[in-house]
C-alpha atoms as a PDB file:
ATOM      1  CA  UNK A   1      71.005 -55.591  -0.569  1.00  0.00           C
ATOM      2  CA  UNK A   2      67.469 -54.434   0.559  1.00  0.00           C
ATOM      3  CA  UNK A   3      67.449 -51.529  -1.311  1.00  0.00           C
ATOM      4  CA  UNK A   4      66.953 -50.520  -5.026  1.00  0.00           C
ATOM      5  CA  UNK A   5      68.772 -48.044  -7.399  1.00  0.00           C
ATOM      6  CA  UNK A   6      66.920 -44.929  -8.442  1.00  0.00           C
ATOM      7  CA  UNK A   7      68.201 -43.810 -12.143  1.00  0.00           C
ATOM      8  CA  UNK A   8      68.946 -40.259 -11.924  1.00  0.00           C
ATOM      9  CA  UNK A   9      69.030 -38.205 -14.850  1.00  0.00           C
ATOM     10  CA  UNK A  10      72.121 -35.991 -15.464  1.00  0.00           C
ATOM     11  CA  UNK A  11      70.467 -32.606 -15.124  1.00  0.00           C
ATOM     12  CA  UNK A  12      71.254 -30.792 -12.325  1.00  0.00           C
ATOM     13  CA  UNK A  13      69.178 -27.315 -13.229  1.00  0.00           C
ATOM     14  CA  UNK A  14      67.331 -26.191 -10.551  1.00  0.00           C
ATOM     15  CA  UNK A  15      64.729 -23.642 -11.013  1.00  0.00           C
ATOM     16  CA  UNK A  16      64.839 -20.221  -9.445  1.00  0.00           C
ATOM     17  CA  UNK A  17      61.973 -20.169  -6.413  1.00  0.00           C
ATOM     18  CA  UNK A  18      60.638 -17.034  -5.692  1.00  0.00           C
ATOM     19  CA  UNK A  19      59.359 -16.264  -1.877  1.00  0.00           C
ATOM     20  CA  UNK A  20      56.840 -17.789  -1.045  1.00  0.00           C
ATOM     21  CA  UNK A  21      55.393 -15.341   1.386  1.00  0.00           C
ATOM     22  CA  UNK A  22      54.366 -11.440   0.462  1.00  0.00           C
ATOM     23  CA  UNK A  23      57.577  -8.522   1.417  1.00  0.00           C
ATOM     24  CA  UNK A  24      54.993  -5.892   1.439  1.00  0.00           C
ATOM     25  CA  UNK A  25      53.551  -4.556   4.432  1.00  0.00           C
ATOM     26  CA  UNK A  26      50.165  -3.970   3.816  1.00  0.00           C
ATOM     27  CA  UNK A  27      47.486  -5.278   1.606  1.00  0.00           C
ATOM     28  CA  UNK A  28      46.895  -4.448  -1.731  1.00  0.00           C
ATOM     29  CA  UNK A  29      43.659  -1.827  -2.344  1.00  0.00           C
ATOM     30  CA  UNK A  30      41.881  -1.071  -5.182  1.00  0.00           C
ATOM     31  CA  UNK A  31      43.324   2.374  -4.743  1.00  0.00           C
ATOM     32  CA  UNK A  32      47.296   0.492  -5.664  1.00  0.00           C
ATOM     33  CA  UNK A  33      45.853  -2.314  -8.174  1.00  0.00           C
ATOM     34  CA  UNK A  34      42.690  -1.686 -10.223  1.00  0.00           C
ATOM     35  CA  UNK A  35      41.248  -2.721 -13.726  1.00  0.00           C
ATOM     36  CA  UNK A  36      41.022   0.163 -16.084  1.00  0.00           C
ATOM     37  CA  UNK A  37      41.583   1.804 -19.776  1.00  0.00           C
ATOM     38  CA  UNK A  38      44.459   3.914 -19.837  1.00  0.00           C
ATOM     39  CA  UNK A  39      44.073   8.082 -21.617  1.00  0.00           C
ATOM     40  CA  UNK A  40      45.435   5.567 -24.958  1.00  0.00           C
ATOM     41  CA  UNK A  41      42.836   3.289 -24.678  1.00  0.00           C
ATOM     42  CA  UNK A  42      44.687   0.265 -23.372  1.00  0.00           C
ATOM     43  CA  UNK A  43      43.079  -1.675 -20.991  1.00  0.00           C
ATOM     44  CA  UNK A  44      43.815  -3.867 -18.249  1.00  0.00           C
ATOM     45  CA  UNK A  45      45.393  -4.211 -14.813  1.00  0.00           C
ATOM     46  CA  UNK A  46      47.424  -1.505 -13.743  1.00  0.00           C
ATOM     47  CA  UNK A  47      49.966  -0.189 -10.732  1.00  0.00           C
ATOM     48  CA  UNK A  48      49.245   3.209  -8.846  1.00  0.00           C
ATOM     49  CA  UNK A  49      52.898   3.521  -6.965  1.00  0.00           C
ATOM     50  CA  UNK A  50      53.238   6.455  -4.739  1.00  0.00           C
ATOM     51  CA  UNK A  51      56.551   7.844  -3.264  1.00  0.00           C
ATOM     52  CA  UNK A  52      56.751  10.835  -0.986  1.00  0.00           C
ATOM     53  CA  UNK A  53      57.495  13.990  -2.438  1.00  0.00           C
ATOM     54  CA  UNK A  54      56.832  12.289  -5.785  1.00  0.00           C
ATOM     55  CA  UNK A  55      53.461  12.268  -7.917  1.00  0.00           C
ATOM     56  CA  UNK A  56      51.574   8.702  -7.948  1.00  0.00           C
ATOM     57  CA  UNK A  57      52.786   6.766 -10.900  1.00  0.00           C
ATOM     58  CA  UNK A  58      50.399   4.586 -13.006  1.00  0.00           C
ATOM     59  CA  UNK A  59      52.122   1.562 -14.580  1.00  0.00           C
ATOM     60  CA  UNK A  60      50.396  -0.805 -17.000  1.00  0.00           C
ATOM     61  CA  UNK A  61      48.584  -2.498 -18.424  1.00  0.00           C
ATOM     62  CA  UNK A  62      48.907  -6.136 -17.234  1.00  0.00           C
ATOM     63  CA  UNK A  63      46.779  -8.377 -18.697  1.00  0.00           C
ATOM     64  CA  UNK A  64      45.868 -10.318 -15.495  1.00  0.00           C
ATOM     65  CA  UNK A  65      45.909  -8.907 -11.928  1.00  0.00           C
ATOM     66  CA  UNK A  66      48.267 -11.600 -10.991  1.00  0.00           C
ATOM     67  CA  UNK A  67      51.149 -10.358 -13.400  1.00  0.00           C
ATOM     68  CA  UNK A  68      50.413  -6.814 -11.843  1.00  0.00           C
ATOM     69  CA  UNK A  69      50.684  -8.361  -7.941  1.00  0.00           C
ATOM     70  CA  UNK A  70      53.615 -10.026  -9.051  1.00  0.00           C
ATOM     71  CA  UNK A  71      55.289  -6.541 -10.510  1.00  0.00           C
ATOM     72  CA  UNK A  72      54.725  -5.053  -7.430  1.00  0.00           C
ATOM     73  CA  UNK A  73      55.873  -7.778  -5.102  1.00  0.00           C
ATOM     74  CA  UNK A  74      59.426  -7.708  -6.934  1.00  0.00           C
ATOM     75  CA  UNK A  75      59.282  -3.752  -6.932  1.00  0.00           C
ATOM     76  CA  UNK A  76      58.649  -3.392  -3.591  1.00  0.00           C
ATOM     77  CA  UNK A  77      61.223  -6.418  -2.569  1.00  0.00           C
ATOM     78  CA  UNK A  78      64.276  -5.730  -5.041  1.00  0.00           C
ATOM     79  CA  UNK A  79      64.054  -1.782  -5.126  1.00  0.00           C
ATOM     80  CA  UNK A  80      61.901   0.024  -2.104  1.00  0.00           C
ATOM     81  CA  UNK A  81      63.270  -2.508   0.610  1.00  0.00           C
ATOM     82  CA  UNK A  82      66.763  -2.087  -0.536  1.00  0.00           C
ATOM     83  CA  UNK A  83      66.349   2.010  -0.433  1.00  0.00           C
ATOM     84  CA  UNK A  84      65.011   1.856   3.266  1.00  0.00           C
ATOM     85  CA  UNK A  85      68.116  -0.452   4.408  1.00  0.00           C
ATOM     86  CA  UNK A  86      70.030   1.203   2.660  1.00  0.00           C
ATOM     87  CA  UNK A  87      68.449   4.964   4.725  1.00  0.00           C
ATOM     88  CA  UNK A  88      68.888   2.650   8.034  1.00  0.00           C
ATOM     89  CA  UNK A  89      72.353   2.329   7.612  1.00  0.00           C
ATOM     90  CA  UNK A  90      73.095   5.860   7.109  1.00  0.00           C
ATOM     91  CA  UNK A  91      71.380   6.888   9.994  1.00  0.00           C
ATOM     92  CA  UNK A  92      73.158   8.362  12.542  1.00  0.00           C
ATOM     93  CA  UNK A  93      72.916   7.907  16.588  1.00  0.00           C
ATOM     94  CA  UNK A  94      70.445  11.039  16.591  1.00  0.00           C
ATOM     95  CA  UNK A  95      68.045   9.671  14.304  1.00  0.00           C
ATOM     96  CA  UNK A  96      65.534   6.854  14.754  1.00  0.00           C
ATOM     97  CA  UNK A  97      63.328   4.371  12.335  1.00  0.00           C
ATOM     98  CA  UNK A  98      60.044   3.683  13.142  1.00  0.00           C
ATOM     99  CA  UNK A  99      57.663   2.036  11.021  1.00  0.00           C
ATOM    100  CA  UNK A 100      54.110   3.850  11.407  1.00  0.00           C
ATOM    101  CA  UNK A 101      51.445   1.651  12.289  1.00  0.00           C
ATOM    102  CA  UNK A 102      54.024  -0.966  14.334  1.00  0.00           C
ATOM    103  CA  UNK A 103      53.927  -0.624  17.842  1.00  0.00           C
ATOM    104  CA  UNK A 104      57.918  -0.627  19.247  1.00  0.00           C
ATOM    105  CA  UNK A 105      58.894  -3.051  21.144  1.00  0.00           C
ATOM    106  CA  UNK A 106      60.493  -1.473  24.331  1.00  0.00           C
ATOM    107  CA  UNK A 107      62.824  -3.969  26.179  1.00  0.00           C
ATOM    108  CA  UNK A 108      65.775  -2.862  29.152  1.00  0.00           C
ATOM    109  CA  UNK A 109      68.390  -0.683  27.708  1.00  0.00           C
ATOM    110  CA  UNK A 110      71.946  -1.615  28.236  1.00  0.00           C
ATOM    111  CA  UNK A 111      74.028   0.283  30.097  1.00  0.00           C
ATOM    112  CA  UNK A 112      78.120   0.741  28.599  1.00  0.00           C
END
């Protein structure tokens, strides 16, 4: 009997945690997040998202830069990381994926 009760309340919600840890490779420039009145006079915080093959994008505005770090986190975790997996697995034995800028790690190939 050396130990007391704790009352618990009934609630079990929990809330949703998002990652605590960036999914984007490199950091954020002023050329990809910058402060700035749009051609409709809007100002803010806004997005410059380029694709290959696609013209940059300009998204906004945010009103803090946070909010616009935070758009760009879940784009580039939910949507860009998904496309590129999803490429990876459609590859076929004659193609490779290599991530510029990361050296390879080379270790002994097996032999069938």
């Amino acid at each position: 009997m050396g130990k007391a009760l704790t009352l618990v309340s009934g609630s079990t919600e929990t809330k949703a945690e998002k990652p605590g840890c960036p999914l984007r490779e490199r950091p954020v420039t002023e050329e990809v997040i910058f402060k700035g009145t749009d051609d409709c006079g809007r100002s803010g915080w806004f997005l410059r998202l380029t694709a290959s093959g696609l013209y940059p994008r300009r998204i906004g505005p945010y009103r803090t830069q946070r909010q616009a770090i935070e758009v760009l986190e879940a784009f580039t975790s939910e949507l860009v990381l998904g496309a590129l997996l999803d490429l990876h697995n459609d590859m076929t034995s004659q193609q490779v994926y290599v991530i510029e800028g990361v050296p390879v790690l080379a270790g002994p190939r097996k032999t069938r």
